[in-house]
Structure formats: C-alpha cells, structure tokens
C-alpha atoms as a PDB file:
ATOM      1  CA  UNK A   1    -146.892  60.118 -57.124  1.00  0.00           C
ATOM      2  CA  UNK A   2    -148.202  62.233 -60.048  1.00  0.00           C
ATOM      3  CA  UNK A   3    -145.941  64.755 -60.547  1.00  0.00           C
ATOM      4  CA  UNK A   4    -147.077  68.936 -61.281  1.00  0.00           C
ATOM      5  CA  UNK A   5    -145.936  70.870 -63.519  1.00  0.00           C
ATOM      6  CA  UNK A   6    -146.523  75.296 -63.312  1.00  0.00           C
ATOM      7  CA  UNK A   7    -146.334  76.944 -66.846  1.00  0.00           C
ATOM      8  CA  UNK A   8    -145.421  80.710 -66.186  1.00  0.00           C
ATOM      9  CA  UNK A   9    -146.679  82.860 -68.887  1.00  0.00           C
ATOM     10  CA  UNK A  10    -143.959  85.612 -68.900  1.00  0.00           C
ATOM     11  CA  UNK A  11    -144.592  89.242 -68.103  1.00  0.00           C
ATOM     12  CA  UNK A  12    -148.586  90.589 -67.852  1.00  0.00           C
ATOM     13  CA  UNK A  13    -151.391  91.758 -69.646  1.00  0.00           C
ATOM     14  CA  UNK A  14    -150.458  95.384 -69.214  1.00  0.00           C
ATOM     15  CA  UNK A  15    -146.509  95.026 -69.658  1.00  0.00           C
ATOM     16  CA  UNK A  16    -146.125  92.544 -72.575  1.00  0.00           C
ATOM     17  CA  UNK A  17    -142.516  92.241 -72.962  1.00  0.00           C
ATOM     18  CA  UNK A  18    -141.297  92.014 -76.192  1.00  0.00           C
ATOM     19  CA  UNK A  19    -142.668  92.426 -79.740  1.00  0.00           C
ATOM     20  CA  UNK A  20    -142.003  89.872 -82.427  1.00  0.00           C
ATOM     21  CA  UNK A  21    -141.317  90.441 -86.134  1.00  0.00           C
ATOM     22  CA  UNK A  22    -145.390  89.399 -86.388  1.00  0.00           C
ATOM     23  CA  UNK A  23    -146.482  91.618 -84.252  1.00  0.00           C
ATOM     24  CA  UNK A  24    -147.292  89.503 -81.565  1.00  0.00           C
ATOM     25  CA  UNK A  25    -145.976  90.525 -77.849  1.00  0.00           C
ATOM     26  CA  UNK A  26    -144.514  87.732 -75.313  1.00  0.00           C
ATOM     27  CA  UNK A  27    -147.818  88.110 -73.064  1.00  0.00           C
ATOM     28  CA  UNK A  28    -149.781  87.092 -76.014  1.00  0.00           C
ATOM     29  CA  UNK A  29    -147.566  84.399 -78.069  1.00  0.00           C
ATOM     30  CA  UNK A  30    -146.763  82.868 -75.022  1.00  0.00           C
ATOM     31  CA  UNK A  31    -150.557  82.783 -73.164  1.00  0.00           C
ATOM     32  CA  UNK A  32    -151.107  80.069 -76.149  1.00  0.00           C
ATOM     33  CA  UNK A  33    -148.133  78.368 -76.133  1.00  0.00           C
ATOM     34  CA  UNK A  34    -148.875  77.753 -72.520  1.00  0.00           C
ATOM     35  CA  UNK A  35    -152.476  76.891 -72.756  1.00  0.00           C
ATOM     36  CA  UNK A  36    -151.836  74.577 -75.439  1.00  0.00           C
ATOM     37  CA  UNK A  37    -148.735  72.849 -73.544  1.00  0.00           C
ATOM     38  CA  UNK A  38    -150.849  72.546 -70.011  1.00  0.00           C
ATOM     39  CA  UNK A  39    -153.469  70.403 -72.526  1.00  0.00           C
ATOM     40  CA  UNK A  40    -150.938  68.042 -73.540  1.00  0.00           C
ATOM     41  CA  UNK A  41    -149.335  67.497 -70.614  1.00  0.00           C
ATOM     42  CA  UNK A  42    -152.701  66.702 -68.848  1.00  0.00           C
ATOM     43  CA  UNK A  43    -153.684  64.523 -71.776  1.00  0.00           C
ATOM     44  CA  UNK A  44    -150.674  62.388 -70.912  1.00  0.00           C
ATOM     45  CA  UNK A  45    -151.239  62.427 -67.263  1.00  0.00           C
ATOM     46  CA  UNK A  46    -149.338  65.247 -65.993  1.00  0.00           C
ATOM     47  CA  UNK A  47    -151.587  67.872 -63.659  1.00  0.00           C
ATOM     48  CA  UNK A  48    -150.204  70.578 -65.167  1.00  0.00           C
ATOM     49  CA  UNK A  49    -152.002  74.474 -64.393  1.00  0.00           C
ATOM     50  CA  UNK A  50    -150.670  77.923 -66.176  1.00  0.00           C
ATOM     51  CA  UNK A  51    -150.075  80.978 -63.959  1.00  0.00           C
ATOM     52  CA  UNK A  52    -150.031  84.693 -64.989  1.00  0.00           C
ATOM     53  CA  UNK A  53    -148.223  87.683 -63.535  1.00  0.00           C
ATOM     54  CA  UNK A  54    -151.269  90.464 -61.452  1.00  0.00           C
ATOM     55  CA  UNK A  55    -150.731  93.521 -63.721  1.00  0.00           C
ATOM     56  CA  UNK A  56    -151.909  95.158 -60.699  1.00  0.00           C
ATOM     57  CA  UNK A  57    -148.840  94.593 -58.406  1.00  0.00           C
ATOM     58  CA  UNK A  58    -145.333  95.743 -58.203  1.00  0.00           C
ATOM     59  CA  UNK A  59    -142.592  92.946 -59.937  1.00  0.00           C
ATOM     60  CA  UNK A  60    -141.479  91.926 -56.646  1.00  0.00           C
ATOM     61  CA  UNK A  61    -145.233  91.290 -56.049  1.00  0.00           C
ATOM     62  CA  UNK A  62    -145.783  89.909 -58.963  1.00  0.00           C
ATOM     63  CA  UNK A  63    -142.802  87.515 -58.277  1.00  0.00           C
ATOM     64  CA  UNK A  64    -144.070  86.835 -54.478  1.00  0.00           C
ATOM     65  CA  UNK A  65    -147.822  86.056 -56.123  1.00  0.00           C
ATOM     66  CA  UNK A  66    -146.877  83.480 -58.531  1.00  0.00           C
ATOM     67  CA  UNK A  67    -144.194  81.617 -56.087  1.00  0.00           C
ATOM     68  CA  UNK A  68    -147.362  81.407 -53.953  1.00  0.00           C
ATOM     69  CA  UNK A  69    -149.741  80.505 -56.548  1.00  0.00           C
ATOM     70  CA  UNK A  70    -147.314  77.878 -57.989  1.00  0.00           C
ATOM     71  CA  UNK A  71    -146.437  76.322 -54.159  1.00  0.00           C
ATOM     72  CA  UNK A  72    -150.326  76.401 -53.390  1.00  0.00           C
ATOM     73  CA  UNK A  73    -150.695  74.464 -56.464  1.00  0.00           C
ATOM     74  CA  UNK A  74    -147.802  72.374 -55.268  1.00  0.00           C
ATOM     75  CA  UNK A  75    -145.998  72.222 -58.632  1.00  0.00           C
ATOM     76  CA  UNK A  76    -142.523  70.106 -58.435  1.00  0.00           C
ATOM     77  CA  UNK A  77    -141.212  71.961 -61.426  1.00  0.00           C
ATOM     78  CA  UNK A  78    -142.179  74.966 -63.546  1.00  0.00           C
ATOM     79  CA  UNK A  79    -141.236  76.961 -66.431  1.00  0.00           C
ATOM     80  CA  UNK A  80    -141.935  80.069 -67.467  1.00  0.00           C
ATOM     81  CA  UNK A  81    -141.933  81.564 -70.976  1.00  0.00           C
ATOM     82  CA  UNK A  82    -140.142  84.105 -72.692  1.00  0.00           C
ATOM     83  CA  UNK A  83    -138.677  85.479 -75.905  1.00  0.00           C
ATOM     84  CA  UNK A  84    -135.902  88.008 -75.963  1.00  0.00           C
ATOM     85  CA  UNK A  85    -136.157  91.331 -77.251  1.00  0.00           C
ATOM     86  CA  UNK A  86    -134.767  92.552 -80.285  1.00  0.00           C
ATOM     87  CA  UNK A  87    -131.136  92.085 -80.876  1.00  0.00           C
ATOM     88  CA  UNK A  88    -129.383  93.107 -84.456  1.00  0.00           C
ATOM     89  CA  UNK A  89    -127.051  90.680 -84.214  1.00  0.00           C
ATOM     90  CA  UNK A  90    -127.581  88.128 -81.438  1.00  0.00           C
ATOM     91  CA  UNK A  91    -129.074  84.935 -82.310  1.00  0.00           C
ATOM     92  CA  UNK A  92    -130.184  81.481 -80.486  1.00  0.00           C
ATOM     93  CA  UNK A  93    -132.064  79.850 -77.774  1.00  0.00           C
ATOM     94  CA  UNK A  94    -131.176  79.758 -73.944  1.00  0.00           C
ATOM     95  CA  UNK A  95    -133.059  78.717 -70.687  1.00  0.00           C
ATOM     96  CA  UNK A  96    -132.100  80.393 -67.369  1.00  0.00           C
ATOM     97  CA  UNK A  97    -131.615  77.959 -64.224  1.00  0.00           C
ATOM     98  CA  UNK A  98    -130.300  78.866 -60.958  1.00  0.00           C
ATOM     99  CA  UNK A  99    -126.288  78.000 -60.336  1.00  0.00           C
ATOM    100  CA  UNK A 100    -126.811  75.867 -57.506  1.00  0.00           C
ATOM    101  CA  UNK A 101    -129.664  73.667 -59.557  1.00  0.00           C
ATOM    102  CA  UNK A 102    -130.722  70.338 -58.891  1.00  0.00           C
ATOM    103  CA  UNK A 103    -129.270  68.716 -62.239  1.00  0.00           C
ATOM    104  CA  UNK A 104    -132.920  68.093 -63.592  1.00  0.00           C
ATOM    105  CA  UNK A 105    -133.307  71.453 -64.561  1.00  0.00           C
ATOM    106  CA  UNK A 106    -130.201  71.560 -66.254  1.00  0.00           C
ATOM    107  CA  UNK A 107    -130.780  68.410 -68.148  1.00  0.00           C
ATOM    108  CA  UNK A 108    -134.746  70.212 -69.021  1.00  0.00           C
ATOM    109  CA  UNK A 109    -132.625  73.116 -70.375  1.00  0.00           C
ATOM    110  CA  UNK A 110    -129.994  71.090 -72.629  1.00  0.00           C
ATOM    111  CA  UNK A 111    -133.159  68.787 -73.821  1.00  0.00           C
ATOM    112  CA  UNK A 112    -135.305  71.662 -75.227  1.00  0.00           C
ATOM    113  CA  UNK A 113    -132.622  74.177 -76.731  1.00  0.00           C
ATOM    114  CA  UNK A 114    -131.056  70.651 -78.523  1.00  0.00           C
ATOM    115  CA  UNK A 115    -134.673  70.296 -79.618  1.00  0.00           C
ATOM    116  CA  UNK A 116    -135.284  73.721 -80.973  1.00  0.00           C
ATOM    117  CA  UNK A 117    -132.271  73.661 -82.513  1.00  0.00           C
ATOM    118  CA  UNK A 118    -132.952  70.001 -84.506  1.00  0.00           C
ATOM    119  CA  UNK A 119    -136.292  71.510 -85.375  1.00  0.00           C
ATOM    120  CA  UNK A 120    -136.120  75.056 -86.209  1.00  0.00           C
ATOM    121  CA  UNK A 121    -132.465  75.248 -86.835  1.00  0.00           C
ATOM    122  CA  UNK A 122    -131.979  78.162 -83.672  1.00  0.00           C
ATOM    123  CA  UNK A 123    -128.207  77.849 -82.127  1.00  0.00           C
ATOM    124  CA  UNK A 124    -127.857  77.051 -79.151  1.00  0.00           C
ATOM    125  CA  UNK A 125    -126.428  80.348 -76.977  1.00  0.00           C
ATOM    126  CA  UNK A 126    -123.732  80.267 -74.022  1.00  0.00           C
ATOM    127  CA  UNK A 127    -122.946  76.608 -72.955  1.00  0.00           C
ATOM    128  CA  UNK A 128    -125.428  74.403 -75.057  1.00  0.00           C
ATOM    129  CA  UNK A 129    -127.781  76.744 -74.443  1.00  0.00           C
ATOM    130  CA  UNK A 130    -127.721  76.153 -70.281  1.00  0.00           C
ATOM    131  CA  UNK A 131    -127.411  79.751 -68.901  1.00  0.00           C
ATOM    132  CA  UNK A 132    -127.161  79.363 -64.486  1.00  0.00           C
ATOM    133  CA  UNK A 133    -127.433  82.616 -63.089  1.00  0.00           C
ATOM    134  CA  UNK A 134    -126.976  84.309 -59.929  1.00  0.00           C
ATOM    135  CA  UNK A 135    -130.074  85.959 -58.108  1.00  0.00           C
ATOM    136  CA  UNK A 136    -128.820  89.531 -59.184  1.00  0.00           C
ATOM    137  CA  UNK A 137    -129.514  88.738 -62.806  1.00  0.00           C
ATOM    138  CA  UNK A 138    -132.653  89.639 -64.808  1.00  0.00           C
ATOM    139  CA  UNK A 139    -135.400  86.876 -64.471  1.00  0.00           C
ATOM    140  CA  UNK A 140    -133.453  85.640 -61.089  1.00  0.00           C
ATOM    141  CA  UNK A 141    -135.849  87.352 -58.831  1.00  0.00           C
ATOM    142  CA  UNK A 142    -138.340  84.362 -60.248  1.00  0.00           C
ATOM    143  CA  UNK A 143    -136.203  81.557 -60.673  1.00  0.00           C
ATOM    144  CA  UNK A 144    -134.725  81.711 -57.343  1.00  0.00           C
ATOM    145  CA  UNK A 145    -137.606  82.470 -55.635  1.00  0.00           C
ATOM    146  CA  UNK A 146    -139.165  79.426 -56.787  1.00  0.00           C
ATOM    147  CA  UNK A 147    -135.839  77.566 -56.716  1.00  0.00           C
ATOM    148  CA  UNK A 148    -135.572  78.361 -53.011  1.00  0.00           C
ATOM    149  CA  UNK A 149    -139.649  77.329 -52.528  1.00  0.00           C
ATOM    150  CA  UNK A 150    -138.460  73.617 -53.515  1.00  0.00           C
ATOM    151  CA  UNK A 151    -139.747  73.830 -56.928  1.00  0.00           C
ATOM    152  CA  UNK A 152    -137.130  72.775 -60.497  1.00  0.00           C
ATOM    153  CA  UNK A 153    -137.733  75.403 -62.437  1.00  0.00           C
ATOM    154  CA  UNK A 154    -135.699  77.047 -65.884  1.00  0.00           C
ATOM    155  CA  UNK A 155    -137.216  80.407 -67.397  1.00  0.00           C
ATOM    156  CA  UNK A 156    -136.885  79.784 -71.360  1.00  0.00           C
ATOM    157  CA  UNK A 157    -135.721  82.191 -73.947  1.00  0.00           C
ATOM    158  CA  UNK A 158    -136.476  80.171 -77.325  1.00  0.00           C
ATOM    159  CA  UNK A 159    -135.791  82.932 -80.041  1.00  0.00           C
ATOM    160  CA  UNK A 160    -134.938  86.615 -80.660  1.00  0.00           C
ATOM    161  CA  UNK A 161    -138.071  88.182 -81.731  1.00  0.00           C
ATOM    162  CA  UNK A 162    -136.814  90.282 -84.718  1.00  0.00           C
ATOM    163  CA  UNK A 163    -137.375  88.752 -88.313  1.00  0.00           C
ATOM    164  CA  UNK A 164    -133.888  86.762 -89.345  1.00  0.00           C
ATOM    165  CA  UNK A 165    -134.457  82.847 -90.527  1.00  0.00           C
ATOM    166  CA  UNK A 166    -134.562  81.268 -86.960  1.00  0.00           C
ATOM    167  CA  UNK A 167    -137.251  83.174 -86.061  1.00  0.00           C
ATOM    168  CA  UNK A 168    -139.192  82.869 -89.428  1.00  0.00           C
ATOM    169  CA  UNK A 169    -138.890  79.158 -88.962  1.00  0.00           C
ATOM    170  CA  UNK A 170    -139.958  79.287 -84.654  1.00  0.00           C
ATOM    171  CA  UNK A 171    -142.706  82.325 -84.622  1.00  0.00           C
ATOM    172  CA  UNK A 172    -145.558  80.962 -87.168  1.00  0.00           C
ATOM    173  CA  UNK A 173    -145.068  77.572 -85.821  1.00  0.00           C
ATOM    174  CA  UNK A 174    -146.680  77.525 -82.379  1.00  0.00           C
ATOM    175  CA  UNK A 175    -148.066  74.042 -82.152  1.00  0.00           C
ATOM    176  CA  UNK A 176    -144.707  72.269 -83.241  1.00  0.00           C
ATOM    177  CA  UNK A 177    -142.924  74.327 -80.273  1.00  0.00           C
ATOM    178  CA  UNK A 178    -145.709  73.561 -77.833  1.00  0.00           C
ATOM    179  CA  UNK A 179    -144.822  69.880 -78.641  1.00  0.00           C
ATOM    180  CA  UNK A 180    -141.303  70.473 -78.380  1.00  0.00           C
ATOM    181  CA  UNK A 181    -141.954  72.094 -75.077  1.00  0.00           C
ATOM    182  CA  UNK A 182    -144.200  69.375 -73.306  1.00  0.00           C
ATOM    183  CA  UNK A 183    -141.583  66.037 -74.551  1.00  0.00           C
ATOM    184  CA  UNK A 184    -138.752  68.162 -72.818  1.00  0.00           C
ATOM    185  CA  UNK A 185    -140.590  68.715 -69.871  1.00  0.00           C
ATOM    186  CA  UNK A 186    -141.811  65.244 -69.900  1.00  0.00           C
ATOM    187  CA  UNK A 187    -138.256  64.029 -70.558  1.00  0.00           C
ATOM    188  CA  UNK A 188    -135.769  66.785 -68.921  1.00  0.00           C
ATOM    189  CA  UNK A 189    -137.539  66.458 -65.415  1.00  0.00           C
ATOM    190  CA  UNK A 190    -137.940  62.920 -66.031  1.00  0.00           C
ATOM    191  CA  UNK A 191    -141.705  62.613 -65.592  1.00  0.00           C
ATOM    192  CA  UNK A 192    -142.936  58.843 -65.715  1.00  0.00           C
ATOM    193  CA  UNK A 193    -145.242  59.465 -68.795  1.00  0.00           C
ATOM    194  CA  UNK A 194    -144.671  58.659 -72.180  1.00  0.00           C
ATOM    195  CA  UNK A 195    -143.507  61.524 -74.648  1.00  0.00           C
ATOM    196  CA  UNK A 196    -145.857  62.434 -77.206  1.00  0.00           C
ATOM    197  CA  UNK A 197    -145.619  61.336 -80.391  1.00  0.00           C
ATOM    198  CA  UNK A 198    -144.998  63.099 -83.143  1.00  0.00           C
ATOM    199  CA  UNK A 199    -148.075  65.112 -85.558  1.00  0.00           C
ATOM    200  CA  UNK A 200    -148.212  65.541 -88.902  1.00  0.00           C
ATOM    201  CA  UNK A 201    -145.659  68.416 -90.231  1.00  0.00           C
ATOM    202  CA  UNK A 202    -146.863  72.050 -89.453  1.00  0.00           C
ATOM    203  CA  UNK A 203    -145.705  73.267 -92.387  1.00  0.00           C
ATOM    204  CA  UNK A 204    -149.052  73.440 -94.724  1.00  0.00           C
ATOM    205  CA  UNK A 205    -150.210  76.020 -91.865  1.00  0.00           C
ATOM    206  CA  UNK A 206    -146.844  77.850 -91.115  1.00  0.00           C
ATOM    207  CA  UNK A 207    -145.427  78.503 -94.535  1.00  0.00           C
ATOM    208  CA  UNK A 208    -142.229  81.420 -94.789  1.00  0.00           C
ATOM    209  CA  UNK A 209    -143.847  84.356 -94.008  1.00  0.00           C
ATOM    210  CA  UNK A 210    -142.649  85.655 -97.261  1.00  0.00           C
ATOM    211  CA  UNK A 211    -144.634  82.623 -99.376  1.00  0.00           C
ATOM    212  CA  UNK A 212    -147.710  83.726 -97.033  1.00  0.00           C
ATOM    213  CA  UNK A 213    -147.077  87.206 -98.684  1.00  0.00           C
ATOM    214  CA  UNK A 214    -147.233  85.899-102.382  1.00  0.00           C
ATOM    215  CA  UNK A 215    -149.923  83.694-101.729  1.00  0.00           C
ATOM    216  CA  UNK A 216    -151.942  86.968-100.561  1.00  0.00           C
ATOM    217  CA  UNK A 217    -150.670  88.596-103.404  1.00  0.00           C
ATOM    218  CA  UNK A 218    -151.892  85.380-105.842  1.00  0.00           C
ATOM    219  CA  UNK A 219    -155.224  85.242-104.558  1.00  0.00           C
ATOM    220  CA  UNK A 220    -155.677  88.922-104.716  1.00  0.00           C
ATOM    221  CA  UNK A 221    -154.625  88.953-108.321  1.00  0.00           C
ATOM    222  CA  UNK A 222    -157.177  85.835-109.100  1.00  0.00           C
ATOM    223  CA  UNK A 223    -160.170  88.164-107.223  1.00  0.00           C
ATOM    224  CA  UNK A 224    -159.234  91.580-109.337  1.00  0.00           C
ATOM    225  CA  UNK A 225    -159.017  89.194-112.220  1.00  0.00           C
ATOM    226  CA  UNK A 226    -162.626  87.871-111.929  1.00  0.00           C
ATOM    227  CA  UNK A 227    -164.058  91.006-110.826  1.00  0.00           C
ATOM    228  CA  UNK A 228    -162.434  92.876-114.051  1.00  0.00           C
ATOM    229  CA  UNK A 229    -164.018  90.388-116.538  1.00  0.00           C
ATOM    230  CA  UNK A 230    -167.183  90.240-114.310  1.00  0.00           C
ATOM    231  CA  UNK A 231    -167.445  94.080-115.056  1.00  0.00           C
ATOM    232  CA  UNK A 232    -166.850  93.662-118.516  1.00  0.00           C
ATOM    233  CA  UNK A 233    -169.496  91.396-119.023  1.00  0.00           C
ATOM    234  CA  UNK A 234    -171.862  93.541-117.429  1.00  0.00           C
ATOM    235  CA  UNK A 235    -170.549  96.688-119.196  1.00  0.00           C
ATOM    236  CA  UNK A 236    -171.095  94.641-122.101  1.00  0.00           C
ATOM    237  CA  UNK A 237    -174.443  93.389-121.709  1.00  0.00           C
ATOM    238  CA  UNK A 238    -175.962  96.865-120.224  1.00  0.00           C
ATOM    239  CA  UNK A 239    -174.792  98.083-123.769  1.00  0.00           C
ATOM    240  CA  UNK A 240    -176.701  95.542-125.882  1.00  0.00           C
END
C-alpha cells in the first residue's frame, strides 16, 4: 500500500508567524519548502499533498479544517512546518510529537534534527532534539488532533529565525533542507521508497549572507567604475 504523506504549511496567509533575519515570514519560507518537498516525495513515489491553514477561521477552526482536510486526503503521517521566533540566546532545532506517540514519529524527529545538525551545524534542543508534549502546549491543539485522527505526525521547529551562524547557514539554503526534509520522512516513517540521493552542493547559490553583501558591493563598484570612465570619454570627446 502506497503510503501518504500531509505537509502542513505553518500558520496562514494573514498571520505569518515569525520573521527571519531575511525578511522572510514562516507562511512564506515555509509555502516553498513544502511545495518543493511534496515534488520530491511524489517523484519517488510517495502521494504526498500540502495543506494550508483558512485565514478566515478561528485557530481551533483552523486546526478542525486541516485534521479534516488531511483525513479526507487520508494521509498516514504529516508534518507541519515551522521556525521559532526570535530568541537572543536560544539556539537549535526541535520537532514536537505527542507523548503517547507511535515510535515512528519519534524516530522521524531524531532522523531530521541529527540531519540538520550534520548539515547546517544547528544543535540539537531538549532530548536529541525529540520534544513530546502534552495537548495543553503550544502547537498541541494540531498534533494531537491529528494524532488522535490516526495520523503520525511531528510539527518541526528547524531554526531560530534571528541572524546568528546556524541560521546563516539553514535560511538561504532552502533546497538542501527540502532534501533533508523528504530522506527523513522517507526514512523516519519508514516509507518503502528509496531516499534521494544527494545534489550537487548549494553553496554557489547560498553563499554567507555577508559574502552576498560584498559581492553587491564588488559589482556595484565595477558598474560606477565603467560608468565614471564612460563619462569621461564622452566629456572628453564633446570637448574636441
């Protein structure tokens, strides 16, 4: 049986969550990281659908919309996707599962924060980065909702969105995480597909945002630099 898999993108168009040292809210980092994860997923056989929060509804009926969406859909195992919120001195990754889980969506969690943490050098928070809640806590409207629905799910906090090296190396790096992201699903909820292999390095297109800064700064120089002997050559000729 082919298994389904619901990507949750966190929070809604209208209440987008947290802002990230880039500028870029959860609603709208996440949106891509979840389009592009549902694509590789289906390209290696896994029916795999993203969901988004009505900006129209309440959060409980926000909540009671995508537990029916996802169930209609009849996903065995979701995940939805976060980042936390500005913190001066926390750090690290962590992925919310209920207390009473199944075992397969603690093993999903303990997969992806070791992965993030091999890759992007974020620490893993709480134990190995496995946070079980109870239904009281924040995000355990969702997870026990869909817990309690018969679908494996973990609700993912990857990075703290305020500028410090982890998150310099995670935010302009969204097609290496979205990677990351499918092989844990694939492997943590042991999905009988092969992990995706490996693409070329990311880093020619995310470069340290402060290198993206000089490079700006370079090629800014080179254009004033042309243009200033451009004008001189014109100044010069209009003279002769």
């Amino acid at each position: 049986m082919t298994n389904r898999v619901a990507l949750i993108v966190g929070h809604n168009s209208s209440d987008q969550g947290a802002v990230n040292y880039l500028g870029q809210s959860e609603w709208d980092f996440n949106s891509g990281i979840a389009q592009a994860t549902m694509q590789l997923l289906v390209e290696s056989g896994v029916q795999a659908e993203v969901f988004f929060r009505n900006p129209n509804k309440s959060y409980t009926g926000q909540v009671n919309q995508i537990i029916d969406e996802v169930t209609s859909f009849g996903a065995d195992f979701s995940v939805e996707l976060h980042f936390n919120s500005y913190n001066s001195s926390a750090r690290g990754s962590e992925v919310l599962i209920p207390e009473s889980g199944t075992g397969l969506d603690n093993k999903f969690a303990d997969i992806l924060t070791d992965k993030l943490e091999e890759e992007f050098g974020i620490i893993q928070r709480r134990d190995d980065g496995v946070y079980e809640i109870d239904e009281s806590a924040a995000g355990g409207m969702m997870v026990y909702g869909l817990y309690n629905a018969g679908v494996i799910n973990g609700l993912v906090e990857p990075c703290f969105g305020e500028r410090s090296p982890e998150s310099e190396a995670f935010f302009p790096c969204p097609n290496t995480y979205s990677r990351i992201l499918t092989n844990s699903i694939i492997e943590g909820f042991e999905l009988e597909v092969d992990l995706i292999e490996p693409e070329m390095p990311e880093a020619p297109t995310c470069p340290d945002n402060d290198l993206l800064l000089e490079m700006k700064g370079d090629a800014l120089a080179s254009m004033n630099a042309i243009r200033d002997i451009s004008d001189n050559f014109i100044n010069k000729w209009s003279q002769e």
